[in-house]
Protein backbone atom coordinates (compact mmCIF):
# COMPACT_ATOMS: atom_id res chain seq x y z
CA UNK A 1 18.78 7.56 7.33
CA UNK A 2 16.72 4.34 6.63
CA UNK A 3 13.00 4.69 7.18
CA UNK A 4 11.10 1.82 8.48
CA UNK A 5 6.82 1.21 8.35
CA UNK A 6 5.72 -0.71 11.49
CA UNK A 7 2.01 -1.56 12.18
CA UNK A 8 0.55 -2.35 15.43
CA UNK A 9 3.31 -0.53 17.81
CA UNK A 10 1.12 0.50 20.58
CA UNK A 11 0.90 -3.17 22.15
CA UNK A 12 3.02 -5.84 23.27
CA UNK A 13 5.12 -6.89 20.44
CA UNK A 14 4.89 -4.02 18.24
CA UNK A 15 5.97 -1.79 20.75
CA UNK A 16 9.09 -3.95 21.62
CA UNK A 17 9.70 -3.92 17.90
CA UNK A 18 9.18 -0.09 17.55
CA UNK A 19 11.85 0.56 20.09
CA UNK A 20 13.83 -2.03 18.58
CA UNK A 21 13.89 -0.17 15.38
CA UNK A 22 14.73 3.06 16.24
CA UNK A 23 17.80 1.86 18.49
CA UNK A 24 18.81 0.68 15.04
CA UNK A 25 18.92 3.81 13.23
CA UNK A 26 16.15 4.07 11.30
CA UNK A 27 13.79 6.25 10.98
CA UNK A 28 10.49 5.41 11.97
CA UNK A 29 6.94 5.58 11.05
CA UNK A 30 4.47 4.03 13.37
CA UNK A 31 0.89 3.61 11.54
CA UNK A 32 -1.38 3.31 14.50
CA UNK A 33 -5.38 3.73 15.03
CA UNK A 34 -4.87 5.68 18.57
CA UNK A 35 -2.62 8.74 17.85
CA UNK A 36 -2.58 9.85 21.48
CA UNK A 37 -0.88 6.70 22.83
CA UNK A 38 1.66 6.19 19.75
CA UNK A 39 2.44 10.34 20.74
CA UNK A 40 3.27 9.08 23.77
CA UNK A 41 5.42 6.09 22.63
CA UNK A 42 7.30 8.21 20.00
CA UNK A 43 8.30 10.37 23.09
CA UNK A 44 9.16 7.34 25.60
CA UNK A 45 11.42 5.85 22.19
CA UNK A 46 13.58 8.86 21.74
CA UNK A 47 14.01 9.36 25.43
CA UNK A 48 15.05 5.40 25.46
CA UNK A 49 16.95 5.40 22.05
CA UNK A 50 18.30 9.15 21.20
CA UNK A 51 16.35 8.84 18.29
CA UNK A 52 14.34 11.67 17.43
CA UNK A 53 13.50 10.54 13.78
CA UNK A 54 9.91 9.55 15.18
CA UNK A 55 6.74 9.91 13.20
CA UNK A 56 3.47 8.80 13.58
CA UNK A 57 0.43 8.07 10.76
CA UNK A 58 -3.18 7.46 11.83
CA UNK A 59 -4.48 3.75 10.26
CA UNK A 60 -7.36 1.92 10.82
CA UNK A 61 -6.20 -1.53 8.87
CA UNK A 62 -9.79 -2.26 8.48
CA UNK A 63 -10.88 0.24 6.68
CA UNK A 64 -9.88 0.67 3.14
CA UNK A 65 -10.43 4.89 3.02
CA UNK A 66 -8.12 5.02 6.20
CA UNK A 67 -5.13 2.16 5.03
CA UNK A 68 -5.28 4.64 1.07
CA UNK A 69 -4.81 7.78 2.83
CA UNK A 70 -2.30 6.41 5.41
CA UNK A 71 -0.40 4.65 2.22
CA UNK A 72 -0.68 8.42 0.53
CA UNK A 73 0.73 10.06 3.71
CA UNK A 74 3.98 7.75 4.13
CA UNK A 75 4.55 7.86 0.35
CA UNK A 76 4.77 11.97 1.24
CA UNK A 77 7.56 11.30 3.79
CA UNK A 78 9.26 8.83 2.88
CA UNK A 79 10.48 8.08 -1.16
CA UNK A 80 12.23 5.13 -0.10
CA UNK A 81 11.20 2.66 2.43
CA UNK A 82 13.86 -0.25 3.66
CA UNK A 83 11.68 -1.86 5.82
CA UNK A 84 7.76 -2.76 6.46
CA UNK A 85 6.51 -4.47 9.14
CA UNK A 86 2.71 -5.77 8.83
CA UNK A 87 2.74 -6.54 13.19
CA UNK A 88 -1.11 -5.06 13.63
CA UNK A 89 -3.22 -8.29 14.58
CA UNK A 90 -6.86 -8.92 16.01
CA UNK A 91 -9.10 -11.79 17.18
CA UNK A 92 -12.81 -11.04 17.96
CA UNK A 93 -15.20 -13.01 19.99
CA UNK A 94 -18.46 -12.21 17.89
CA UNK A 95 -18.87 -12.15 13.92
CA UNK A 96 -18.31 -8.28 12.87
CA UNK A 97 -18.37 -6.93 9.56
CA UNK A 98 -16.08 -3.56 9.07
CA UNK A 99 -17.30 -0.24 7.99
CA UNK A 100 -16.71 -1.60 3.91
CA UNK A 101 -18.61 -4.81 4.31
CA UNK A 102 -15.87 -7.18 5.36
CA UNK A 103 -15.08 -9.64 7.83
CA UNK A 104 -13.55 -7.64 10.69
CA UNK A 105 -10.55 -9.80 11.37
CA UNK A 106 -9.50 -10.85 7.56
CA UNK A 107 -9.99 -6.82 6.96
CA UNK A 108 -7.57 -5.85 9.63
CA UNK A 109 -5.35 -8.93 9.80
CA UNK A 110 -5.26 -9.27 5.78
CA UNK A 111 -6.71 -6.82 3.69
CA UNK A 112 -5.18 -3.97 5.59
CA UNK A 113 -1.43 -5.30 5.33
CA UNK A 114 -2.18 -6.41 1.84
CA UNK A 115 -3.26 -2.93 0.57
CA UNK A 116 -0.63 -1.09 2.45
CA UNK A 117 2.23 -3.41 1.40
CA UNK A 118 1.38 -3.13 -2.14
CA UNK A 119 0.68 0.62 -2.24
CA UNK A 120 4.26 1.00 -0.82
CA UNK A 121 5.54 -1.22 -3.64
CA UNK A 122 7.58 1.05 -5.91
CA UNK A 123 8.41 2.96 -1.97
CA UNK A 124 10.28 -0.65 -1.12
CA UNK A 125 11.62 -1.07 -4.54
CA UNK A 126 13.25 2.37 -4.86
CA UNK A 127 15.26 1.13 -1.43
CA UNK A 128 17.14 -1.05 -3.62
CA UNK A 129 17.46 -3.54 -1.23
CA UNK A 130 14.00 -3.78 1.47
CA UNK A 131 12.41 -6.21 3.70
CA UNK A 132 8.72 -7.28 4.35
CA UNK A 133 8.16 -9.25 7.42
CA UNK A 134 4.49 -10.19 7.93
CA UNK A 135 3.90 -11.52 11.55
CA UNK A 136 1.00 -14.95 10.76
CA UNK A 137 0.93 -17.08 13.23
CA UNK A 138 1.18 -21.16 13.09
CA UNK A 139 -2.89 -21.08 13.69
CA UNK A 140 -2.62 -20.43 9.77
CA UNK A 141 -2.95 -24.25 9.89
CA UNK A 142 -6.85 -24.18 10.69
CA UNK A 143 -7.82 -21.72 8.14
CA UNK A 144 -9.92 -22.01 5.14
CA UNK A 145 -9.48 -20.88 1.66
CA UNK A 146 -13.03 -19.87 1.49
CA UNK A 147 -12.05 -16.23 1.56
CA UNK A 148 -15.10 -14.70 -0.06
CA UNK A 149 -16.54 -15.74 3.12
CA UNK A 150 -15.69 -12.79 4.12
CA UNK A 151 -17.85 -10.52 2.75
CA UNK A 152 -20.75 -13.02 4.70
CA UNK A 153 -22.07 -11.81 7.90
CA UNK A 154 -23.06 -15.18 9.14
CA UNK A 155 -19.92 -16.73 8.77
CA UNK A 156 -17.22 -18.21 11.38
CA UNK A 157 -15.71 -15.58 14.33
CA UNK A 158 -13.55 -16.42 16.99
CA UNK A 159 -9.87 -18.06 16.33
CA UNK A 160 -11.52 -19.42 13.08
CA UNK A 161 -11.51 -16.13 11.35
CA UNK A 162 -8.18 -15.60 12.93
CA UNK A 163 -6.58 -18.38 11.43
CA UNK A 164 -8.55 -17.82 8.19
CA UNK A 165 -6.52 -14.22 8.60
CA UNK A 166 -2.86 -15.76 9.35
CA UNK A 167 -3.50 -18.28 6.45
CA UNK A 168 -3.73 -14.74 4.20
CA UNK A 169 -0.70 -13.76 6.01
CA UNK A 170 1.28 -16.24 4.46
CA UNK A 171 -0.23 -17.17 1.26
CA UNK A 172 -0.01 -13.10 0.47
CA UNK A 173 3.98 -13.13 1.70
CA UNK A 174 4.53 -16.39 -0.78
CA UNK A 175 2.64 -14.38 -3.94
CA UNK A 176 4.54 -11.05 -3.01
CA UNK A 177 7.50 -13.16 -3.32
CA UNK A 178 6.90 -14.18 -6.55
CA UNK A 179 5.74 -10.80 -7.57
CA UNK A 180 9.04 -9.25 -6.51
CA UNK A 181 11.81 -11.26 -7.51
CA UNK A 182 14.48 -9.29 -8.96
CA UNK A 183 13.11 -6.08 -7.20
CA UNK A 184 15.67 -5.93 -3.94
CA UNK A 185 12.24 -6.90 -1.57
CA UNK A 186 12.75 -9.77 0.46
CA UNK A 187 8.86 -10.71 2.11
CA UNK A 188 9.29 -13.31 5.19
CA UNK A 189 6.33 -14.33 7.51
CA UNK A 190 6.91 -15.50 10.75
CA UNK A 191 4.80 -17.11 13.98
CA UNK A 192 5.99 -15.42 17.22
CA UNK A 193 5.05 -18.03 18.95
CA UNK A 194 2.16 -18.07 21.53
CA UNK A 195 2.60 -14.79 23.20
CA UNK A 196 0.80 -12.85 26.48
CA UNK A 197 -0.39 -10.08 24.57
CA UNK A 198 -4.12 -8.10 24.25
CA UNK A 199 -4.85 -9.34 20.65
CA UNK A 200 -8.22 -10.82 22.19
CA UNK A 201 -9.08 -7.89 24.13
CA UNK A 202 -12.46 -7.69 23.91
CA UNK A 203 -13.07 -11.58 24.78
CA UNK A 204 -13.17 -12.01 28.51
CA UNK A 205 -12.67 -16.25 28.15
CA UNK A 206 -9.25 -15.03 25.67
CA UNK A 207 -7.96 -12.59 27.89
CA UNK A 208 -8.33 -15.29 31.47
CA UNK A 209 -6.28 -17.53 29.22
CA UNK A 210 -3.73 -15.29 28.71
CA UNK A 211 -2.93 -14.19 32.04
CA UNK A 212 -3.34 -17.65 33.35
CA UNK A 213 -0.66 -18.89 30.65
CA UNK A 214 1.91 -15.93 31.43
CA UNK A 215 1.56 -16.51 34.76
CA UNK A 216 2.61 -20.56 34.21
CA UNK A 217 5.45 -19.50 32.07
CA UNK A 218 3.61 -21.57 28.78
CA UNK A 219 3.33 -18.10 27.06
CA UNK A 220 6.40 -15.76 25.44
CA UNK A 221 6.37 -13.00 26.74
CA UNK A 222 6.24 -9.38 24.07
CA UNK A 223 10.30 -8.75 24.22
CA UNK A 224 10.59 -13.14 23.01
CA UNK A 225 7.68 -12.64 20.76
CA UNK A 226 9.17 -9.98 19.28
CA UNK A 227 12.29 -11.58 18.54
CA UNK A 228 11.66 -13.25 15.48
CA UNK A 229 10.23 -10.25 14.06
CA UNK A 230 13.59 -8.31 15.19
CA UNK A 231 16.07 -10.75 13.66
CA UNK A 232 14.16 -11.07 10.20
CA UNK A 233 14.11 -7.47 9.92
CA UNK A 234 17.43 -6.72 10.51
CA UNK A 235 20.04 -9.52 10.81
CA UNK A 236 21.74 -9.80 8.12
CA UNK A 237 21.45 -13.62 8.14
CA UNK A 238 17.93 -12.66 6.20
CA UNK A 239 18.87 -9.88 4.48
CA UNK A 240 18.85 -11.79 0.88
CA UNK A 241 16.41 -14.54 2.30
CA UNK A 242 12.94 -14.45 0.85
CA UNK A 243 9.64 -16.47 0.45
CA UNK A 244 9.87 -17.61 3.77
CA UNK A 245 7.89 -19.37 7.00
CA UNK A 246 9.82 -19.15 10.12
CA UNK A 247 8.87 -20.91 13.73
CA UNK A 248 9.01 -19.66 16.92
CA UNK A 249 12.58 -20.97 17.33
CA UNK A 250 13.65 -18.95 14.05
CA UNK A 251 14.14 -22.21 11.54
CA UNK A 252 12.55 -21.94 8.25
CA UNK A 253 9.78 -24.12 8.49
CA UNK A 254 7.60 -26.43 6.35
CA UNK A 255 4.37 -25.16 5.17
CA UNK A 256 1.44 -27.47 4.40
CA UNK A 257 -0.19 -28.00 0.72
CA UNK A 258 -2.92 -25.03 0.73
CA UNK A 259 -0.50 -22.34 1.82
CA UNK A 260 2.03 -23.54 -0.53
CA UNK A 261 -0.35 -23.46 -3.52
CA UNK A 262 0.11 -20.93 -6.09
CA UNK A 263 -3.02 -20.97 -7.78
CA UNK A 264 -4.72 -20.52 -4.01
CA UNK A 265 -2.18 -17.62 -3.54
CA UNK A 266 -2.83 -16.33 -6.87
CA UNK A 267 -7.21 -16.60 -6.09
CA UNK A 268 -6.37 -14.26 -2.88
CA UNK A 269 -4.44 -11.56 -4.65
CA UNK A 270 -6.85 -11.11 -7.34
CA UNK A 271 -9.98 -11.19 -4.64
CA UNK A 272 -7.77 -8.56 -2.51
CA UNK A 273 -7.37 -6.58 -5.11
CA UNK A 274 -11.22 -6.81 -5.93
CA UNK A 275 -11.81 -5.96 -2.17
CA UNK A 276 -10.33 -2.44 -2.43
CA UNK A 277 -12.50 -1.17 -5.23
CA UNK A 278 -15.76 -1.37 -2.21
CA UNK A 279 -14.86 1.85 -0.75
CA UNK A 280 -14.96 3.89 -4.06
């Protein structure tokens, strides 16, 4: 049986994805922060699917200790890994720095992914043939390249750290590209489009304008945000397709100059990798 990684299945779009997964076949391992509710989804995805190959790892994505010893567990389960999905998102209202000194959202929506995806490495490349789909988002467009802005506590919040984040997203899937040509990994990045989930949770304003776009039908909902996601994980359309940006509508989109620039992607893997020594 293939095994699958998925971030981020307790909400929305992850959750749609999870199931999605497991009706495939695979065999899946959900890395989530509240082990209680992903319990309960394992057990509500083999009652909907049959499929009983269900696990669940504990992963806080913003911090480094937790994303090591979650990358150390799955490693122990799994030798071979067909299929990671980095689907685990935030957005905060107010500037917060995680428990290793970072920028909450660029720790969780970047650093996280970054250091799990690359600690499962020689996991994806023992597949012989795996995927890497990296859900950014097309607000990747209003991000800065300033990344070591991140370890500043007085720097941006909001949807500019978010798009900061998604700007990671993608110049990380371009440089894993690179990295893995040859190897059987195919690493895709995708925006789901604008979709009614609870990535802004804690932001009253965020959360009004979600409900108030779902409700107006401006706003995919989970199961078409998850779509994309679903299709570059497992159509075969994709399976040899790598190094790229897809749109809501699934065509392999342009990027602009600063996510297409190597020595910018090259300047975020080698700060990344700097990153994870802070926890030591």
């Amino acid at each position: 049986m293939r095994t699958a990684v998925v971030t981020g299945t307790t909400h929305g779009i992850g959750t749609i994805t999870a199931n999605r997964i497991a009706a495939a076949g695979y065999r899946l391992i959900m890395l989530v922060r509240d082990l209680r509710r992903a319990k309960t989804l394992a057990t509500s995805i083999t009652e909907t699917t049959g499929n009983h190959a269900i696990e669940v790892v504990r992963c806080d994505l913003s911090s480094i200790d937790s994303v090591t010893n979650a990358v150390a567990e799955v490693r122990g389960l799994s030798s071979k890994i067909c299929l990671l999905i980095n689907n685990a998102g935030i957005v905060t209202r107010q500037r917060t720095m995680s428990t290793d000194g970072i920028e909450l959202t660029f720790a969780t929506n970047h650093l996280g992914p970054f250091l799990l995806t690359t600690g499962l490495r020689s996991n994806l490349e023992s597949a012989g043939a795996s995927r890497v789909v990296n859900v950014a988002s097309a607000a990747y467009r209003s991000g800065s390249s300033d990344f070591e802005i991140a370890l500043n506590p007085n720097g941006p919040a909001g949807l500019r750290a978010y798009a900061t984040s998604k700007l990671a997203n993608i110049l990380f899937t371009l440089a894993l590209h690179r990295r893995t040509r040859g190897t059987g990994i195919a690493a895709n990045c995708l925006h789901p489009g604008v979709v009614a989930t609870n990535l802004g949770s804690d932001n009253q304003l965020f959360r009004w304008g979600m409900k108030l776009g779902s409700t107006l039908r401006v706003m995919r909902s989970p199961t078409q945000g998850a779509e994309n996601t679903i299709q570059l994980a497992l159509s075969d359309e994709f399976a040899e397709t790598s190094g790229g940006y897809y749109d809501q509508n699934l065509r392999r989109a342009a990027l602009n100059a600063t996510a297409l620039n190597e020595e910018i992607q090259d300047r975020l893997w080698h700060f990344s990798e700097k990153l994870a020594t802070r926890s030591l």
